[in-house]
PDB file of N, CA and C in Angstrom:
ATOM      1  N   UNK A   1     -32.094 -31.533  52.131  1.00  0.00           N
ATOM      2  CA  UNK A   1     -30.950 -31.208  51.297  1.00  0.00           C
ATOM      3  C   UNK A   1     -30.252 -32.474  50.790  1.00  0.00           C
ATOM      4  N   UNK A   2     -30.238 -33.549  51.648  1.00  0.00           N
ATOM      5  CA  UNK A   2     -29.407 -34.696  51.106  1.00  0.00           C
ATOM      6  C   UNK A   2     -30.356 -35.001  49.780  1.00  0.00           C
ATOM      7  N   UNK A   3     -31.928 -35.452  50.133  1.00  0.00           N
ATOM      8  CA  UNK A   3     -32.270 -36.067  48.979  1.00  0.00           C
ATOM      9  C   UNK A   3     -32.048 -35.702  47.333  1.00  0.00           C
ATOM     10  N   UNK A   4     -31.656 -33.799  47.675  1.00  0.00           N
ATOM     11  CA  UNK A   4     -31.271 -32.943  46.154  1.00  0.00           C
ATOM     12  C   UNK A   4     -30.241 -33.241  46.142  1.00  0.00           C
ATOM     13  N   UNK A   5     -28.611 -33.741  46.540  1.00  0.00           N
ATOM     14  CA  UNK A   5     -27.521 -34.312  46.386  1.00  0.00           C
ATOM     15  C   UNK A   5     -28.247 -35.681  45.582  1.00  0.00           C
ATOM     16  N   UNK A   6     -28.921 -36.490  46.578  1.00  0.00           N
ATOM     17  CA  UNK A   6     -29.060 -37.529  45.509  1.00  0.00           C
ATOM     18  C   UNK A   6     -29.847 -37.632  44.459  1.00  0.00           C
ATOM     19  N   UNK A   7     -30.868 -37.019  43.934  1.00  0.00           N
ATOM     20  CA  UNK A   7     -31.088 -36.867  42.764  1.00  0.00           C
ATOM     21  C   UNK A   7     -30.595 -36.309  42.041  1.00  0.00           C
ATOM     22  N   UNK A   8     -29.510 -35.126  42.327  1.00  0.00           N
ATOM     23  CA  UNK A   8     -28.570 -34.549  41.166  1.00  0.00           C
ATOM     24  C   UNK A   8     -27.727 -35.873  40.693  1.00  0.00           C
ATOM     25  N   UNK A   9     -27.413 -36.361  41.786  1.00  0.00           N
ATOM     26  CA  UNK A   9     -25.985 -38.046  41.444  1.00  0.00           C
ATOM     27  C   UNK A   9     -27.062 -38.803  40.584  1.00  0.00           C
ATOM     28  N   UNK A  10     -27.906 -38.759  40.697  1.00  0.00           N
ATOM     29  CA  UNK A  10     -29.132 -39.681  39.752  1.00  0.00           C
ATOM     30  C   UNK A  10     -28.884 -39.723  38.365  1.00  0.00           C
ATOM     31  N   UNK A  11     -29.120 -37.938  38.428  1.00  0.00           N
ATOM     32  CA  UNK A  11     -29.253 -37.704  36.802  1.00  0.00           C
ATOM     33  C   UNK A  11     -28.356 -37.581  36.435  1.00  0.00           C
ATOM     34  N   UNK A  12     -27.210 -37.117  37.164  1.00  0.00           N
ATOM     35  CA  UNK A  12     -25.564 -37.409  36.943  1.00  0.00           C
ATOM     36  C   UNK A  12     -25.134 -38.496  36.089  1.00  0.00           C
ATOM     37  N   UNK A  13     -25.745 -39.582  36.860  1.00  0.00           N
ATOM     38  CA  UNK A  13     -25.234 -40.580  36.505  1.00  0.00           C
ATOM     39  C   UNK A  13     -25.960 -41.869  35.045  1.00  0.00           C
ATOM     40  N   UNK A  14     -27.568 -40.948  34.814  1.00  0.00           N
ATOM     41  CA  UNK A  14     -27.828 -40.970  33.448  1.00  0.00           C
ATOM     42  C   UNK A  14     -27.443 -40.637  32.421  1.00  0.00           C
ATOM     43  N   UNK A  15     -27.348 -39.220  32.624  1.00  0.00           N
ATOM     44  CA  UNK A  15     -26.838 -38.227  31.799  1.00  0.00           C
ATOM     45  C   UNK A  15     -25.428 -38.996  31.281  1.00  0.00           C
ATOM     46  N   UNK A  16     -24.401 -39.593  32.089  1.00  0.00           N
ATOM     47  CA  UNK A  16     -22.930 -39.920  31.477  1.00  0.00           C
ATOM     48  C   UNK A  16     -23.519 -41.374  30.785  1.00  0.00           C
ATOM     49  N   UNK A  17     -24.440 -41.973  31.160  1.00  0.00           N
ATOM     50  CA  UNK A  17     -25.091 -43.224  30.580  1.00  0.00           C
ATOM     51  C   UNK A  17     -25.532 -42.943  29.218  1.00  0.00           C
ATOM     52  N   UNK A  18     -26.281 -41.924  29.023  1.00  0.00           N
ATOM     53  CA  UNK A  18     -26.712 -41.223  28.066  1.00  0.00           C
ATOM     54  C   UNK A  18     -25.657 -41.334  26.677  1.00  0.00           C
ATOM     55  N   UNK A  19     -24.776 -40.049  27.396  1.00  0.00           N
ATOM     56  CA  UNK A  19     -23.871 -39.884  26.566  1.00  0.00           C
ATOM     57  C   UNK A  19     -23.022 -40.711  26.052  1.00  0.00           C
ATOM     58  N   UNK A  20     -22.976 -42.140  26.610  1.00  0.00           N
ATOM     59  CA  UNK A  20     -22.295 -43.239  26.184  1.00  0.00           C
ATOM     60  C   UNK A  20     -22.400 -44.347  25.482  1.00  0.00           C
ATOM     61  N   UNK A  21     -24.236 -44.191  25.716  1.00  0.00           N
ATOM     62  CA  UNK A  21     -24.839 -44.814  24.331  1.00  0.00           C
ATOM     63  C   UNK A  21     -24.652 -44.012  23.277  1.00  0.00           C
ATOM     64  N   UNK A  22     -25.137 -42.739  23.064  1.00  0.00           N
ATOM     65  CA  UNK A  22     -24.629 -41.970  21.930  1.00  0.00           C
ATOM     66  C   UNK A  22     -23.465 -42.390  21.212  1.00  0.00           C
ATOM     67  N   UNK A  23     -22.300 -42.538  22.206  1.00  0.00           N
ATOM     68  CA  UNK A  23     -21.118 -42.404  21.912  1.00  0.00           C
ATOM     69  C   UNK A  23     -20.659 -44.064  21.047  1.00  0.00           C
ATOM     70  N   UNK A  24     -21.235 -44.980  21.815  1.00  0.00           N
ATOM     71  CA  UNK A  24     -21.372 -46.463  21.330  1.00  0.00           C
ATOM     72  C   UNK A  24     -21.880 -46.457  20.150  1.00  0.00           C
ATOM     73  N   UNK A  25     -23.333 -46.011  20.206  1.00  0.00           N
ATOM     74  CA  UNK A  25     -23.859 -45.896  18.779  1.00  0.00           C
ATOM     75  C   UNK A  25     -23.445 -45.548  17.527  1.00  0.00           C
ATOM     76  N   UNK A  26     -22.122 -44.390  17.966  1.00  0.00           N
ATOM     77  CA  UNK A  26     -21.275 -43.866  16.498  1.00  0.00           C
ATOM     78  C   UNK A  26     -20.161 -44.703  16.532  1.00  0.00           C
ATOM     79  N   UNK A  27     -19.846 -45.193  17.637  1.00  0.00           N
ATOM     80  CA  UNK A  27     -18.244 -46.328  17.387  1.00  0.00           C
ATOM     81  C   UNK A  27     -18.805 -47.378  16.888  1.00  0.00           C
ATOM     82  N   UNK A  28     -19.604 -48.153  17.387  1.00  0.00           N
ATOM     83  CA  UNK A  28     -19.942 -49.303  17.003  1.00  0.00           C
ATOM     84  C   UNK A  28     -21.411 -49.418  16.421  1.00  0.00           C
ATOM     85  N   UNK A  29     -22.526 -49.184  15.438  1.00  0.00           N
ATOM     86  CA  UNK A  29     -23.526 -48.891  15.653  1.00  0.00           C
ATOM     87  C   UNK A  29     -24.364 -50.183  15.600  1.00  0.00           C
ATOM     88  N   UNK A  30     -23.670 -51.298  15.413  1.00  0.00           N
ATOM     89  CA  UNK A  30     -24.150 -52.575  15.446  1.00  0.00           C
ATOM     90  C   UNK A  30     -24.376 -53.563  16.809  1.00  0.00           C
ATOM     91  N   UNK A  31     -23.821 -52.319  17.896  1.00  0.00           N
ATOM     92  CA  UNK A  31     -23.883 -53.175  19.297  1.00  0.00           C
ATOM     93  C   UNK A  31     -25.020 -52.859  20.264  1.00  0.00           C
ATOM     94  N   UNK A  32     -25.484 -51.645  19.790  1.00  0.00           N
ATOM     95  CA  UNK A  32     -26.548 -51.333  20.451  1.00  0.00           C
ATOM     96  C   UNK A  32     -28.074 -51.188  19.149  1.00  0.00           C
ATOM     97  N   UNK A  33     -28.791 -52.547  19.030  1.00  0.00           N
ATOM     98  CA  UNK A  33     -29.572 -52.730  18.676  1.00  0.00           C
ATOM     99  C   UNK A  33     -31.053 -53.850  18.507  1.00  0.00           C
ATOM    100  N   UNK A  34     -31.393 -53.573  19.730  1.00  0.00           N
ATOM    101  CA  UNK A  34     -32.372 -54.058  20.780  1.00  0.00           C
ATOM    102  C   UNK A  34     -32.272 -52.944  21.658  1.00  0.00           C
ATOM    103  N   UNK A  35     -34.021 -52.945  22.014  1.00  0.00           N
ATOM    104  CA  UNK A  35     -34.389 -51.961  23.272  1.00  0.00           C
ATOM    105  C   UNK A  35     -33.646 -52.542  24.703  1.00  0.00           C
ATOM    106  N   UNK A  36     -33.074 -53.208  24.500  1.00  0.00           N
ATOM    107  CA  UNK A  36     -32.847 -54.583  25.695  1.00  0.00           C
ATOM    108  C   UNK A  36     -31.313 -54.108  26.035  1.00  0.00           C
ATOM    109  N   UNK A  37     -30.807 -54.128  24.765  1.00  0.00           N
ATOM    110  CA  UNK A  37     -29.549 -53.534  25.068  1.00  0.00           C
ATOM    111  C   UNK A  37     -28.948 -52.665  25.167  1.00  0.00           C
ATOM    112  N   UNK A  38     -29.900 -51.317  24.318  1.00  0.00           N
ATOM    113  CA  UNK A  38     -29.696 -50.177  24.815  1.00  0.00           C
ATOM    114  C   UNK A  38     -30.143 -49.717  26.084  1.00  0.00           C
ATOM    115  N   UNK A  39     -30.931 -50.199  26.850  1.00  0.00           N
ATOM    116  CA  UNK A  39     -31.522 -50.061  28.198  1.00  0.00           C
ATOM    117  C   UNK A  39     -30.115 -50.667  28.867  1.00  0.00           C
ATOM    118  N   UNK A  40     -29.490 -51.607  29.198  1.00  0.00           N
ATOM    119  CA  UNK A  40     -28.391 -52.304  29.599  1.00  0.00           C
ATOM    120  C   UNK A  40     -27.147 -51.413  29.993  1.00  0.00           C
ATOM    121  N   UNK A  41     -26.778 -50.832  28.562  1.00  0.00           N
ATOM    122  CA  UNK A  41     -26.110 -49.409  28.058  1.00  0.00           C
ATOM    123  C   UNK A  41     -26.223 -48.597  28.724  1.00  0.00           C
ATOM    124  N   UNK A  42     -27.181 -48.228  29.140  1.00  0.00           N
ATOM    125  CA  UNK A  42     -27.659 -46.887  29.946  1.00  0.00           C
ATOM    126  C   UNK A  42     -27.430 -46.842  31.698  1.00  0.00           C
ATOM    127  N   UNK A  43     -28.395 -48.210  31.725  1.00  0.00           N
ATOM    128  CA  UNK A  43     -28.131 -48.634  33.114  1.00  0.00           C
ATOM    129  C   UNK A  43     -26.708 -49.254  33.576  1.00  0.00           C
ATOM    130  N   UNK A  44     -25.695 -49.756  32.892  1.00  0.00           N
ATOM    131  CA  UNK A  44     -24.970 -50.515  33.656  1.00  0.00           C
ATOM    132  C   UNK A  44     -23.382 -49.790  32.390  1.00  0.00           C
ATOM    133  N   UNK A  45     -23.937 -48.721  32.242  1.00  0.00           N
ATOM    134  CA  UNK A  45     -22.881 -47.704  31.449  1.00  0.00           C
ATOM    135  C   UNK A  45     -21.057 -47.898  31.789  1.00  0.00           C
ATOM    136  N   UNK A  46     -21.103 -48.122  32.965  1.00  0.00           N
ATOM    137  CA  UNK A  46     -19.589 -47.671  33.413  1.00  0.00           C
ATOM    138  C   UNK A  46     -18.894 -49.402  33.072  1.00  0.00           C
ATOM    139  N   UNK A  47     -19.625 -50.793  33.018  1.00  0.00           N
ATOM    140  CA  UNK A  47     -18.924 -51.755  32.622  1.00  0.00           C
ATOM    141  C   UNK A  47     -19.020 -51.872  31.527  1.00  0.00           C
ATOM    142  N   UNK A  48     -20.191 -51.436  30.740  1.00  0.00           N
ATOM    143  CA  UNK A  48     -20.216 -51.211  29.167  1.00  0.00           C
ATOM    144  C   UNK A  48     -18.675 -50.372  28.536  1.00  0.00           C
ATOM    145  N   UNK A  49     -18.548 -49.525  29.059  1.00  0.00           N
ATOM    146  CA  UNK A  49     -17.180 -48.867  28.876  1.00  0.00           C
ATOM    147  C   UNK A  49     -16.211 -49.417  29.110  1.00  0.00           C
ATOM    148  N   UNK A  50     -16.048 -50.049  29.634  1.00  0.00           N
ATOM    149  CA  UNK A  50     -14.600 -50.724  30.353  1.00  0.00           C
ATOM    150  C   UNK A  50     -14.723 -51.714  28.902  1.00  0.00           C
ATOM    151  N   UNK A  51     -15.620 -52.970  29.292  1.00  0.00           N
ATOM    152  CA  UNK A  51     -15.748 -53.706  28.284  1.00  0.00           C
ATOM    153  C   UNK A  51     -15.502 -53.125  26.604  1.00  0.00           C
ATOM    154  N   UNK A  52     -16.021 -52.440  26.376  1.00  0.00           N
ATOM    155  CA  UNK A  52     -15.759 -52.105  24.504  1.00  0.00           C
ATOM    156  C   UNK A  52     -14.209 -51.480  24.688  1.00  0.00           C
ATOM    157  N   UNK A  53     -13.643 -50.651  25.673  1.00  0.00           N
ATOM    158  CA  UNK A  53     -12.478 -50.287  25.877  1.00  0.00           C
ATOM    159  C   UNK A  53     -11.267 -51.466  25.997  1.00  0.00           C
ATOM    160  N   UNK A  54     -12.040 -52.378  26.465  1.00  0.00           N
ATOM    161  CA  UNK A  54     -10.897 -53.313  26.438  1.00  0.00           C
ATOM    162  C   UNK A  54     -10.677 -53.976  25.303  1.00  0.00           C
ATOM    163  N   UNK A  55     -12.358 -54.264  24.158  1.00  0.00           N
ATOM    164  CA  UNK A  55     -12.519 -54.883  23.251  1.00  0.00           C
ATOM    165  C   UNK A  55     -11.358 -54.161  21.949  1.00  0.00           C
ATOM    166  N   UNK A  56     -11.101 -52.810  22.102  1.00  0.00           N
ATOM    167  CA  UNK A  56     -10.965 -52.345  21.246  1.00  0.00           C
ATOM    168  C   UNK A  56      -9.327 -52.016  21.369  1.00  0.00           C
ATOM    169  N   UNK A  57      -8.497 -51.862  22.566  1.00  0.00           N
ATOM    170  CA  UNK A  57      -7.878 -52.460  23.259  1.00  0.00           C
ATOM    171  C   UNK A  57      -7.177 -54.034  22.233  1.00  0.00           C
ATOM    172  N   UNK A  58      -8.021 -54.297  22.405  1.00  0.00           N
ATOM    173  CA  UNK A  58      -7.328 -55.886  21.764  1.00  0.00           C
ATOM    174  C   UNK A  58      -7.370 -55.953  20.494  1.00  0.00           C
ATOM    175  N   UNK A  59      -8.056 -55.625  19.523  1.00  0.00           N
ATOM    176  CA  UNK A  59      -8.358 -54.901  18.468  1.00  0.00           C
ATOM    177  C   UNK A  59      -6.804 -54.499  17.922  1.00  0.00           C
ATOM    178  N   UNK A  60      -6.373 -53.130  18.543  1.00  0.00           N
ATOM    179  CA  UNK A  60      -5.608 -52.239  18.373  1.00  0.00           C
ATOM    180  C   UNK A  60      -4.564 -52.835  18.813  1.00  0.00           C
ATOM    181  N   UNK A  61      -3.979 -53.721  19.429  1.00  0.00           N
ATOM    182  CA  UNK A  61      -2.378 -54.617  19.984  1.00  0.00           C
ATOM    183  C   UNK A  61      -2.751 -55.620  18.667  1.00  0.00           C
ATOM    184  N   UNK A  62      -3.634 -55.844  18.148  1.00  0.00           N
ATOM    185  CA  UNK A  62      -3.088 -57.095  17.222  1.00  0.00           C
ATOM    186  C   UNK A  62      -3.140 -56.202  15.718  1.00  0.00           C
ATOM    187  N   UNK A  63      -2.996 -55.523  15.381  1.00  0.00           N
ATOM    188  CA  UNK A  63      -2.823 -54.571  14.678  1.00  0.00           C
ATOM    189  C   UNK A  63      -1.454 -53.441  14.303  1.00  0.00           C
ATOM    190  N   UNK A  64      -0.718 -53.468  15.156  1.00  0.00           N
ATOM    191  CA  UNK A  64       0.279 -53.104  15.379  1.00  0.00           C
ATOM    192  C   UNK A  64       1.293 -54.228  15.524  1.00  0.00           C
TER     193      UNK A  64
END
């Protein structure tokens, strides 16, 4: 039973990877382009987020 907990957290945790390249791809579509970096994207999703969040973040204070 544990190992089906951890493969659900597996794909869990693609699946939101997934959806966040998608999501990158329509905000920014110039940042994800290399297989290299969309693989990056996928795998290491949750600092990819932080990072463009902050990028955009700074963006948006010098703008106002």
């Amino acid at each position: 039973m544990d190992i089906g907990w951890v493969l659900i957290l597996i794909i869990f945790y693609f699946h939101l990877g997934w959806c966040w390249v998608s999501v990158l791809e329509r905000i920014n579509p110039d940042y994800v382009w290399s297989p290299l970096k969309h693989t990056a994207a996928l795998l290491l999703w949750p600092f990819s987020l932080i990072l463009v969040d902050a990028g955009m973040e700074d963006t948006h204070d010098h703008h106002d």
